[in-house]
Protein backbone atom coordinates (compact mmCIF):
# COMPACT_ATOMS: atom_id res chain seq x y z
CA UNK A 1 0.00 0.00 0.00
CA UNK A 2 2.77 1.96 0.80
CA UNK A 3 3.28 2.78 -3.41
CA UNK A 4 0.08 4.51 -3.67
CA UNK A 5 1.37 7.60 -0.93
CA UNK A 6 2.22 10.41 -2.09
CA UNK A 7 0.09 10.86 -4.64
CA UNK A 8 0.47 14.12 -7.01
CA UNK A 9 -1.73 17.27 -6.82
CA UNK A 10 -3.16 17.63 -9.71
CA UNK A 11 -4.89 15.03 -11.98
CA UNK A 12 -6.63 15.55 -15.14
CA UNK A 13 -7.53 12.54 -17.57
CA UNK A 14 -9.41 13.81 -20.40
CA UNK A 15 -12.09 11.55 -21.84
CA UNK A 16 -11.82 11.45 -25.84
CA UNK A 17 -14.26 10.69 -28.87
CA UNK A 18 -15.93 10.99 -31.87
CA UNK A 19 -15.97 14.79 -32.63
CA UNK A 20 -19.80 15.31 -31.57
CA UNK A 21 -22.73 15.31 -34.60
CA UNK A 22 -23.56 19.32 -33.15
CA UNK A 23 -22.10 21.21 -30.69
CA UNK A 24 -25.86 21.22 -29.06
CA UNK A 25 -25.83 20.93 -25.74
CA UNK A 26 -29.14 20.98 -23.83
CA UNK A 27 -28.02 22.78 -21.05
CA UNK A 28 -25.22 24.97 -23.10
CA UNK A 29 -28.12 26.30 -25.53
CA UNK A 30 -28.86 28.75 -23.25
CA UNK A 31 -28.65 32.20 -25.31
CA UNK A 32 -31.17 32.57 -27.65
CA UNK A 33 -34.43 34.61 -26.61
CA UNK A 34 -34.13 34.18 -22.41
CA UNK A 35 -34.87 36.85 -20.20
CA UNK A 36 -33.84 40.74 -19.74
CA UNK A 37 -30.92 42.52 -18.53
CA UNK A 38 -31.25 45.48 -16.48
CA UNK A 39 -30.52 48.67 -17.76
CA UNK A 40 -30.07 49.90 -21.41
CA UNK A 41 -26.14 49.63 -21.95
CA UNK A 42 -24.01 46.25 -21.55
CA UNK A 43 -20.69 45.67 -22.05
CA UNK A 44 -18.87 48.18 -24.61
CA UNK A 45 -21.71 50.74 -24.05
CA UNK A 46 -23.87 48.34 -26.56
CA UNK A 47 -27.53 48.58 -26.25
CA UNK A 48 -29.09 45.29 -25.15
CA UNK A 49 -32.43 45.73 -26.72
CA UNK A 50 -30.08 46.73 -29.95
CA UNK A 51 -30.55 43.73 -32.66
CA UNK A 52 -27.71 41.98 -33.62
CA UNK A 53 -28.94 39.44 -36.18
CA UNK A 54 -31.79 38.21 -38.04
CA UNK A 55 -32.84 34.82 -39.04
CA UNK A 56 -35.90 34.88 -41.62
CA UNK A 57 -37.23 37.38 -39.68
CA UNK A 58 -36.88 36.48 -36.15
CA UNK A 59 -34.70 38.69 -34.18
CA UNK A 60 -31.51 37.79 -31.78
CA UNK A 61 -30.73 40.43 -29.69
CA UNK A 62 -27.44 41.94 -28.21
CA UNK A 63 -28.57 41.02 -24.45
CA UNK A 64 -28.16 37.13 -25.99
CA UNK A 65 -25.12 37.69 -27.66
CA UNK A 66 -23.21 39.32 -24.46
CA UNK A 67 -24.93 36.97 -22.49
CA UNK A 68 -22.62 34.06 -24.30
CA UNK A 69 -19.64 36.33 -24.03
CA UNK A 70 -19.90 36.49 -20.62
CA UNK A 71 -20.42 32.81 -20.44
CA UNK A 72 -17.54 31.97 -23.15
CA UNK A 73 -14.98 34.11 -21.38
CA UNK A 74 -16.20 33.11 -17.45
CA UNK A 75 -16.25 36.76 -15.81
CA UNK A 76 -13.28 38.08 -17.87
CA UNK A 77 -15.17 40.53 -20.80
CA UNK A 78 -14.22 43.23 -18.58
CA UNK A 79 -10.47 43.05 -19.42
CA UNK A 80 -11.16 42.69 -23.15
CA UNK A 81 -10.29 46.07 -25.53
CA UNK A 82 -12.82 46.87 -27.56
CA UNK A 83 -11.12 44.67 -30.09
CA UNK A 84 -11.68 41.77 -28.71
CA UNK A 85 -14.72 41.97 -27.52
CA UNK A 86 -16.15 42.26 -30.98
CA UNK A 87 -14.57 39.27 -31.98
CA UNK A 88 -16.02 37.35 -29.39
CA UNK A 89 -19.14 39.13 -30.17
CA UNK A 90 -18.98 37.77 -33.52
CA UNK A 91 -17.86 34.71 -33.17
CA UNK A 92 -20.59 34.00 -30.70
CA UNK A 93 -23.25 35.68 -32.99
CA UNK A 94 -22.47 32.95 -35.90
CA UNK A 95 -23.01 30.52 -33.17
CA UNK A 96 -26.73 32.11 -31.97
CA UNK A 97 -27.89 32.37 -36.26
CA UNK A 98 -26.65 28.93 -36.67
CA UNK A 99 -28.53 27.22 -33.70
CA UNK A 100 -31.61 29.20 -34.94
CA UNK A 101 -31.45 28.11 -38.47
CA UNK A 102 -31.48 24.62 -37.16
CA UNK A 103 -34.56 25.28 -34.87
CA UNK A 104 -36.19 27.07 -37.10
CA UNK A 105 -35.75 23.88 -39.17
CA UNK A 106 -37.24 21.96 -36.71
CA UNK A 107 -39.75 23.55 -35.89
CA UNK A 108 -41.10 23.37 -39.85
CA UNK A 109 -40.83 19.31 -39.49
CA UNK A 110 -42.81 19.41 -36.54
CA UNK A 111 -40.08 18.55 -34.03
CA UNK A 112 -40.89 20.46 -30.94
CA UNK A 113 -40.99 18.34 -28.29
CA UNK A 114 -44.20 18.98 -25.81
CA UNK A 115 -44.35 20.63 -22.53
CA UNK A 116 -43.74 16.87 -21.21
CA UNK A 117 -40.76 15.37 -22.58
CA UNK A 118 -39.23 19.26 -21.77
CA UNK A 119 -40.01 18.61 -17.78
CA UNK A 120 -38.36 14.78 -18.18
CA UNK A 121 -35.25 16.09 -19.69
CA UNK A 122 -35.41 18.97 -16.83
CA UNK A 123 -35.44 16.48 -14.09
CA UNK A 124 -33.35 14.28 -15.91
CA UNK A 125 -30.88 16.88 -15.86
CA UNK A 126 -31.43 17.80 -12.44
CA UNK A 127 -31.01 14.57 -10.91
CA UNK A 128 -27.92 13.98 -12.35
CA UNK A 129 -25.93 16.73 -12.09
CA UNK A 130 -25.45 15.82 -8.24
CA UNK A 131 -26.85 18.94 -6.85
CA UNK A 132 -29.00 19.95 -4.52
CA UNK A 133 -32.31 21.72 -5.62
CA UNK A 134 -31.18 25.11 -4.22
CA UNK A 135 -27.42 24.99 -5.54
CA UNK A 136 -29.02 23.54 -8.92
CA UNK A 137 -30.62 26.88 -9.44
CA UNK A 138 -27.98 28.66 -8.30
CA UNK A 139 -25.97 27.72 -11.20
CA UNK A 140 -28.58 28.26 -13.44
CA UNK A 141 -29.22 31.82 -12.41
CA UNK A 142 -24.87 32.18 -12.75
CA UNK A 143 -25.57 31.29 -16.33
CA UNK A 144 -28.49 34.30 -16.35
CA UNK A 145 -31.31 32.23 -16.91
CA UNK A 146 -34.48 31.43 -15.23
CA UNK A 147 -36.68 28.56 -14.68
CA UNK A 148 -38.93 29.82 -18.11
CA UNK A 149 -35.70 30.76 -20.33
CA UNK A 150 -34.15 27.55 -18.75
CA UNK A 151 -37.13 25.54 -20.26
CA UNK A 152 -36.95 27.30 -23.78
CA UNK A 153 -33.44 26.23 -24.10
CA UNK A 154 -33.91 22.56 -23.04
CA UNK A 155 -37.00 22.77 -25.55
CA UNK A 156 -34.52 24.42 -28.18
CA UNK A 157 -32.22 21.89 -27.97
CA UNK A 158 -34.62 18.73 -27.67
CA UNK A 159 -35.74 20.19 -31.17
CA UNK A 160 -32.65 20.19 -32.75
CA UNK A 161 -31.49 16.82 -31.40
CA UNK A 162 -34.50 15.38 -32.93
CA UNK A 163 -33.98 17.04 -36.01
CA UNK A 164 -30.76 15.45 -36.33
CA UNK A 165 -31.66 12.01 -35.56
CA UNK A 166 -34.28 11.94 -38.08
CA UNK A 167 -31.66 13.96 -40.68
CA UNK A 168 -29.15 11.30 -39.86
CA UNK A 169 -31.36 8.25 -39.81
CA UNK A 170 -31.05 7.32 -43.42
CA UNK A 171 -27.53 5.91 -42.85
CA UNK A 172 -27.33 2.43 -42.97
CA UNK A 173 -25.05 0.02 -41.33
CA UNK A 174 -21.48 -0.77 -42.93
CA UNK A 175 -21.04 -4.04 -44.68
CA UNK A 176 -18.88 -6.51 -43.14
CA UNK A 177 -16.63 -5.92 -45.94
CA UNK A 178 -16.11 -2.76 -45.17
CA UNK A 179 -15.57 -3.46 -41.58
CA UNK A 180 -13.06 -6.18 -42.47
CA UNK A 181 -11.00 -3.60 -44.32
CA UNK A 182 -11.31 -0.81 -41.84
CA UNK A 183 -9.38 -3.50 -39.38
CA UNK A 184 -7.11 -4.44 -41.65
CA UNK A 185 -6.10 -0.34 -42.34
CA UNK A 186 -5.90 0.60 -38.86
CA UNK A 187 -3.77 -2.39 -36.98
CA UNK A 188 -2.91 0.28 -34.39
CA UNK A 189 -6.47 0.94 -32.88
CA UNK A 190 -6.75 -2.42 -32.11
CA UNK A 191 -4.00 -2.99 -29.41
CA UNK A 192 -5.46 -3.03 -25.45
CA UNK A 193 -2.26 -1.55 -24.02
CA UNK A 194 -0.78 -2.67 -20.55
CA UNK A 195 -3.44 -0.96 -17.89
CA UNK A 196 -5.73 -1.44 -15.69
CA UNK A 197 -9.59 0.02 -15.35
CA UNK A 198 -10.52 1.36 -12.23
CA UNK A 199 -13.47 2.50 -9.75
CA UNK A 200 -13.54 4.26 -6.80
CA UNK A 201 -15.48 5.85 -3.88
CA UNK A 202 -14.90 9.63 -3.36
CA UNK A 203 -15.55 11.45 -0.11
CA UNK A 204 -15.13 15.34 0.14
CA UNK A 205 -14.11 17.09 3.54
CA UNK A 206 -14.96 20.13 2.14
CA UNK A 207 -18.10 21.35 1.69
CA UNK A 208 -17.68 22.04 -2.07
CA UNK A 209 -21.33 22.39 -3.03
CA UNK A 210 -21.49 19.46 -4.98
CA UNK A 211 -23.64 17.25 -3.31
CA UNK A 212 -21.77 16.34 -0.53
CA UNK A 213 -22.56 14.94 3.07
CA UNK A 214 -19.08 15.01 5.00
CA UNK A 215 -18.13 19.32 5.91
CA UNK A 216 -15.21 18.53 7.03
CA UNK A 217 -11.96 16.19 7.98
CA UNK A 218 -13.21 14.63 11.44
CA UNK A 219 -16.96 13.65 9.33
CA UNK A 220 -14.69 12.73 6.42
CA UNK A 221 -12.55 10.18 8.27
CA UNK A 222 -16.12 8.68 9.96
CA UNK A 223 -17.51 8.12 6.84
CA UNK A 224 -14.76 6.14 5.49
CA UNK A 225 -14.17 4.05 8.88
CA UNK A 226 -17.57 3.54 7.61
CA UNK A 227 -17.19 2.74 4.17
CA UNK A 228 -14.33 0.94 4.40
CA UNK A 229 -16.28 -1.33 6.72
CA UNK A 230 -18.86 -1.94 4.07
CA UNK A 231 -16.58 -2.56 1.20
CA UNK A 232 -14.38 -4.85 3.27
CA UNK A 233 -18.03 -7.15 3.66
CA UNK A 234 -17.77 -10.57 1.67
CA UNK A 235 -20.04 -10.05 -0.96
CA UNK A 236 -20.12 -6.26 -1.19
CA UNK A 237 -21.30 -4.28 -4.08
CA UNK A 238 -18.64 -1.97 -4.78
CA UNK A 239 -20.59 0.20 -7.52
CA UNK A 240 -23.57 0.39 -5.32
CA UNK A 241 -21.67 1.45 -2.35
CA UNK A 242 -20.06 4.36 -5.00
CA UNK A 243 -23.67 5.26 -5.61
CA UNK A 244 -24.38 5.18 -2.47
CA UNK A 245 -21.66 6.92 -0.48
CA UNK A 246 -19.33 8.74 -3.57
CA UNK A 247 -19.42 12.53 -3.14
CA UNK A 248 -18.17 12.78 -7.08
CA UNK A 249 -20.08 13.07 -10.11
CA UNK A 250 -18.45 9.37 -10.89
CA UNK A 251 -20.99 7.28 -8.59
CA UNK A 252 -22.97 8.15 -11.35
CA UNK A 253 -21.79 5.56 -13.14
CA UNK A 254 -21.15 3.40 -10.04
CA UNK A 255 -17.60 4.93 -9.36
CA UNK A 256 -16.51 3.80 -12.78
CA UNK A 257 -13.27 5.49 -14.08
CA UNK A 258 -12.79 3.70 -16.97
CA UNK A 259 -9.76 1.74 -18.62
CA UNK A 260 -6.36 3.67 -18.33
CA UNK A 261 -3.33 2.45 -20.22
CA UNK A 262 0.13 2.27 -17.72
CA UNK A 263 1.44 5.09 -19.73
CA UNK A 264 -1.71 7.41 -19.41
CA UNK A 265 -1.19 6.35 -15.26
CA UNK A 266 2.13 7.67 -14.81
CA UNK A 267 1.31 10.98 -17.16
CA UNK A 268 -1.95 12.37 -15.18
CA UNK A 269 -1.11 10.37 -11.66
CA UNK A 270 2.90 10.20 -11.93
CA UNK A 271 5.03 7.00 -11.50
CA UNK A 272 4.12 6.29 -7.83
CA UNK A 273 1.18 5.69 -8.20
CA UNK A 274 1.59 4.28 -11.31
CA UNK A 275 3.58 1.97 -10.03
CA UNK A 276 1.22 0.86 -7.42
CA UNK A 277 -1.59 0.34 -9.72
CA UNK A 278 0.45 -1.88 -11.94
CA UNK A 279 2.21 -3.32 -8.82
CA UNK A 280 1.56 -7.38 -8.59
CA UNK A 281 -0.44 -6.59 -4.83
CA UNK A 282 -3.62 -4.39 -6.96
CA UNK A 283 -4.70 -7.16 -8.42
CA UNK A 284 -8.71 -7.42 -10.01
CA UNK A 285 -10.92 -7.36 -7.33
CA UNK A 286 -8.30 -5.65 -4.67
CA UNK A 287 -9.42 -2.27 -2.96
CA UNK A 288 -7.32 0.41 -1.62
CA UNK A 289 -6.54 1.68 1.81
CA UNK A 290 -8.31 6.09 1.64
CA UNK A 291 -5.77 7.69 0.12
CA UNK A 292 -5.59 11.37 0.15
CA UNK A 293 -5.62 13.18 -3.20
CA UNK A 294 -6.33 16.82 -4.21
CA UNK A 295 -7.72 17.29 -0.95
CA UNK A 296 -10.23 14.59 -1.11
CA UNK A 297 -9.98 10.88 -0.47
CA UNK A 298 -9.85 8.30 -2.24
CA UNK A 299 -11.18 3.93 -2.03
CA UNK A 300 -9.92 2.93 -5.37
CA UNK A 301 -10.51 -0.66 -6.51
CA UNK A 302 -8.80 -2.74 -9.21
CA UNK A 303 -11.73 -3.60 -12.02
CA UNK A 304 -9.47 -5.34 -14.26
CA UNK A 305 -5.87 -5.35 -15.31
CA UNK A 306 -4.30 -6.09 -18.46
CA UNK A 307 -0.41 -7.15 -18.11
CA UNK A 308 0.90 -6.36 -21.56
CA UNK A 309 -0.15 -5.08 -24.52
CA UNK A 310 -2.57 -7.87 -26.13
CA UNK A 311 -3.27 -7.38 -30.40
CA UNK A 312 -7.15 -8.34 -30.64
CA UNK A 313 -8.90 -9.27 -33.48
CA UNK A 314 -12.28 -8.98 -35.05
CA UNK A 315 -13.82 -11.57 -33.03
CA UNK A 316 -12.75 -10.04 -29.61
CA UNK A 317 -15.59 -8.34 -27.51
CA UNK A 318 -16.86 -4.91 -29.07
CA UNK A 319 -14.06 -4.80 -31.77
CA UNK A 320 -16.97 -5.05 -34.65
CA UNK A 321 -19.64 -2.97 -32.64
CA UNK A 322 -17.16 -0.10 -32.02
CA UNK A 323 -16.31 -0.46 -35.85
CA UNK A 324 -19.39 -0.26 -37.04
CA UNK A 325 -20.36 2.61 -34.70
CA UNK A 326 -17.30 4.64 -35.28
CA UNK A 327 -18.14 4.63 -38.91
CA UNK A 328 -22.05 5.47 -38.87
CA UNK A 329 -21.37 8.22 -36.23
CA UNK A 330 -18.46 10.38 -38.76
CA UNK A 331 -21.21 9.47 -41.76
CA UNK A 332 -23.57 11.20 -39.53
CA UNK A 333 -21.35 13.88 -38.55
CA UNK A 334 -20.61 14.51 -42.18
CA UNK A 335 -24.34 13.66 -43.09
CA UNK A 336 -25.33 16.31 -40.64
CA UNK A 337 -23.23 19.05 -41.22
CA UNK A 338 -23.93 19.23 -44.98
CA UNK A 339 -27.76 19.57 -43.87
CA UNK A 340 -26.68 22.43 -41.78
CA UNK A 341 -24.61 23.85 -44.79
CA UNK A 342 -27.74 24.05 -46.82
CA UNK A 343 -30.10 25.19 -44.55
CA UNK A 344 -27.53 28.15 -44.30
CA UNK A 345 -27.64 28.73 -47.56
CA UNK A 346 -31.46 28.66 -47.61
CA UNK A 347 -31.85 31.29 -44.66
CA UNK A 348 -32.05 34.73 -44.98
CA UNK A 349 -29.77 36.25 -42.36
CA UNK A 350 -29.06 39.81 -41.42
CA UNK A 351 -25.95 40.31 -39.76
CA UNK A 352 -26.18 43.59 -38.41
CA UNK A 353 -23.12 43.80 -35.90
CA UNK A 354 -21.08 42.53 -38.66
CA UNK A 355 -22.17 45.41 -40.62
CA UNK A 356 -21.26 47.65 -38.16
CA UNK A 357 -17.66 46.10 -38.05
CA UNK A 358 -17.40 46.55 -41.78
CA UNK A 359 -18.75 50.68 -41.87
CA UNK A 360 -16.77 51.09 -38.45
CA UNK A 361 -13.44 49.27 -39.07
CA UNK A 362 -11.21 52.36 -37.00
CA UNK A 363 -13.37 52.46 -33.93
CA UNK A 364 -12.31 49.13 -32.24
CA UNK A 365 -9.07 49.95 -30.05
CA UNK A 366 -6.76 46.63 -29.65
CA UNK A 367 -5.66 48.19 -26.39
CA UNK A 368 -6.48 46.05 -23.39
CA UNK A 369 -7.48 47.62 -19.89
CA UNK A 370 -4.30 47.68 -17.30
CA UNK A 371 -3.52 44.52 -15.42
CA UNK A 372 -6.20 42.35 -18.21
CA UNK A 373 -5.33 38.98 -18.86
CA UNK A 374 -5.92 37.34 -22.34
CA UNK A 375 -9.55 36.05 -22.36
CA UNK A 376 -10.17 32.00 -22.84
CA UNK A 377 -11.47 31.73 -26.57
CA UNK A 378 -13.95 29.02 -27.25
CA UNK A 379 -12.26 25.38 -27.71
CA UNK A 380 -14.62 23.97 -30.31
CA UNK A 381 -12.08 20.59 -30.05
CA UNK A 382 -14.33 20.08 -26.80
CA UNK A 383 -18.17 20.56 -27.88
CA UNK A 384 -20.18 18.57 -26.57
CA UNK A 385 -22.87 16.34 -28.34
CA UNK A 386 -26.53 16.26 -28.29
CA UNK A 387 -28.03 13.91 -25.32
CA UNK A 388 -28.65 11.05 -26.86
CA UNK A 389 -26.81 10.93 -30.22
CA UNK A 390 -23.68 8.57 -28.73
CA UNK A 391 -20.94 10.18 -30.56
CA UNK A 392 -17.75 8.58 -29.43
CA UNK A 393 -16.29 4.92 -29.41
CA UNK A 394 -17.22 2.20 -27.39
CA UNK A 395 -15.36 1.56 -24.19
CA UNK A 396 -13.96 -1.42 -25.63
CA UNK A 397 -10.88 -3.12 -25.22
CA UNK A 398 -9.31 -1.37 -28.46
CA UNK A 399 -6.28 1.03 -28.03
CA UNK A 400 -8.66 3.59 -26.32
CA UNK A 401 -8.48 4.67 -22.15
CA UNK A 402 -11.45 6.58 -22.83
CA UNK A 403 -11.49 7.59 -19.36
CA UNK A 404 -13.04 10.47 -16.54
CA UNK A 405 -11.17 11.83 -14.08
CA UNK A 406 -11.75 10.70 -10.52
CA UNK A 407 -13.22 14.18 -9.38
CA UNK A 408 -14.98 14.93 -12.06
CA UNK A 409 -18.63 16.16 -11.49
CA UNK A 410 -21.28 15.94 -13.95
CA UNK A 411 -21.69 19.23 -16.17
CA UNK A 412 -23.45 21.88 -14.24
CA UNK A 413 -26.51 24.44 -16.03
CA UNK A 414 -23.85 26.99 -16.29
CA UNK A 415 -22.35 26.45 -19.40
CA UNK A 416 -18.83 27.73 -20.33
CA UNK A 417 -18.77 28.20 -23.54
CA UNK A 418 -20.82 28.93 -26.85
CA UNK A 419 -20.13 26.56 -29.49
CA UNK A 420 -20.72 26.65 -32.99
CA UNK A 421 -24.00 24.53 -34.19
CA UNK A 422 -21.58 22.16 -36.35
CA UNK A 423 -18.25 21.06 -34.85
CA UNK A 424 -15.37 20.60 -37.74
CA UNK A 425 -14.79 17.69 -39.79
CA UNK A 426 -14.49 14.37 -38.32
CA UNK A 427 -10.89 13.58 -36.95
CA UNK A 428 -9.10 10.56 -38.77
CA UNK A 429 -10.74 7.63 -37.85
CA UNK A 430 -7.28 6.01 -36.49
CA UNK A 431 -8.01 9.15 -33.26
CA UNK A 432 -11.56 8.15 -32.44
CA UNK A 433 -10.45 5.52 -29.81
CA UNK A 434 -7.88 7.56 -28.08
């Protein structure tokens, strides 16, 4: 036990993909006709009632575009020159027409969903984002919404989810031929590398408003005397306990962690504990001792282990399944982004702050206010797909460690970033399983 002490401060194991269908997020689309701001100037002196686009008529305001800003650069607008800020501004504009060209779309094929499915994906989202009702709304009044612009979004983006999977639905499943060759082309996908996949419990002294029971180190240490007791039970359900007991977004999924290669163990843990998780002793079924780590603790337990790299073929478990879904989800990515392309082309859009750019190119000062930092730009490498479209490989026992970092929480209403409605073209398919 004595390998997994002194374990490293930071950890951060990012989970990779498919590149999503549409950067749609349910609880992201949040910027398109909610609520009103305050006052009659924003940020740059703008007028929020000012319009800043039109899509075949219907109106998107500069309170919705700032709003994103805001969001997109997480309390930092202030420090951006004038400059800047009307990049953002446009760059989070194109995002605002696309989304409504899309619903707008919908909405012609009859895809709204009804007042009810909008209150199960409310609750649905509610219930697993591990908060409490009151810190819940809390973050959804941080992202300036309220419980009726809250509910237009998550009806906005039920609509264009739908839209998607009935755009997308046309593409049929790949012949084994083509699956055979698709093996045969990418040898180095299918290699389960030297690892092991994990679970664990998580227990929070702090009181870090996610959820969790224990406030601080003396009710920490109790309620992993008691866990501890529980897991050490013949016959104990290890995933139920996580559900049970985890203060981490991970019992979600019954403490699971995922498969993590040796090498992806000593880059985002470092080699001691590394070493200890490849150590003979954590063997599949073992459980850790607590062990402190970024201020939390820790019950980790040993899911399964793979001792060297193993070449698998197309008759191991998933290897045809994640195949075959790796290759209908970039036909729908592709599929779904050329729809988008022509329903562009189809809209009539009005631009007007890009106007204003173009007849006012000398106004905007590059100079940035004293002390400013550079604001965070939006990463569209990280958008996140639509609920239910499954973008994203298997976790199989292919070359992949598709895994989620042991404090990570499930995505909160707030959301950090605008994206734009279609994400780029689909990666290479030999970087889907990484």
């Amino acid at each position: 036990m004595d390998k997994f002490k002194g374990v490293i401060s930071s950890v951060q194991i990012n989970r990779k993909g498919l590149v999503a269908l549409l950067s749609v997020t349910l609880t992201a689309l949040i910027f398109t006709a909610c609520g009103n701001q305050a006052g009659n100037t924003g940020p740059g002196g703008v007028d929020p009632n000012e319009t800043a686009a039109k899509v075949n008529g219907k109106i998107i305001k500069m309170e919705d575009v700032d709003r994103a800003v805001k969001q997109q650069a997480q309390g930092q607008e202030t420090k951006m020159s004038p400059l800047e800020l009307a990049g953002a501004r446009l760059q989070v504009l194109d995002t605002l027409i696309q989304q409504e060209v899309m619903y707008q779309k919908a909405e012609k094929e009859n895809l709204v969903p009804s007042d009810e499915d909008v209150t199960g994906e409310i609750n649905k989202q509610k219930q697993g984002s591990g908060l409490s009702a009151d810190e819940f709304d809390k973050q959804m009044k941080a992202a300036g919404l309220d419980e009726k612009s809250y509910r237009e979004n998550i009806k906005r983006g039920l609509a264009i989810q739908k839209l998607v999977d009935k755009v997308t639905s046309r593409i049929e499943t790949p012949k084994d031929a083509e699956i055979e060759q698709f093996f045969k082309s990418n040898p180095d996908m299918f290699v389960k590398k030297r690892g092991v996949r994990l679970a664990a419990i998580v227990v929070d002294p702090s009181n870090s408003g996610e959820g969790d029971v224990t406030r601080n180190a003396q009710e920490a240490d109790q309620r992993l005397k008691e866990i501890m007791e529980k897991v050490s039970m013949p016959g104990s359900d290890f995933a139920a306990l996580a559900r049970e007991y985890s203060e981490d977004g991970s019992k979600l999924q019954g403490g699971d962690l995922g498969y993590i290669s040796e090498q992806e163990l000593k880059q985002n843990f470092g080699e001691q504990i590394a070493a200890g998780f490849m150590s003979a002793d954590f063997s599949q079924g073992k459980i850790t001792a607590p062990i402190p780590f970024q201020g939390k603790r820790y019950i980790f337990k040993c899911e399964d282990k793979v001792e060297k790299d193993e070449n698998l073929t197309l008759e191991s478990p998933d290897v045809r399944p994640q195949i075959n879904k790796l290759l209908v989800d970039n036909r729908k990515q592709l599929l779904a982004m050329s729809y988008q392309a022509i329903a562009m082309n189809e809209a009539k859009i009005e631009n007007f702050l890009a106007k204003k750019v173009v007849d006012n190119p000398n106004e905007l000062s590059g100079a940035r206010p004293a002390g400013a930092v550079t604001p965070p730009t939006a990463d569209n490498s990280n958008a996140a797909a639509p609920a239910n479209t499954n973008s994203g490989a298997s976790n199989s026992n292919a070359n992949t460690s598709a895994t989620k970092p042991a404090n990570a929480s499930t995505p909160k209403p707030a959301a950090t970033a605008a994206k734009p409605a279609a994400t780029p073209a689909a990666k290479p398919a030999a970087t889907a399983n990484k």
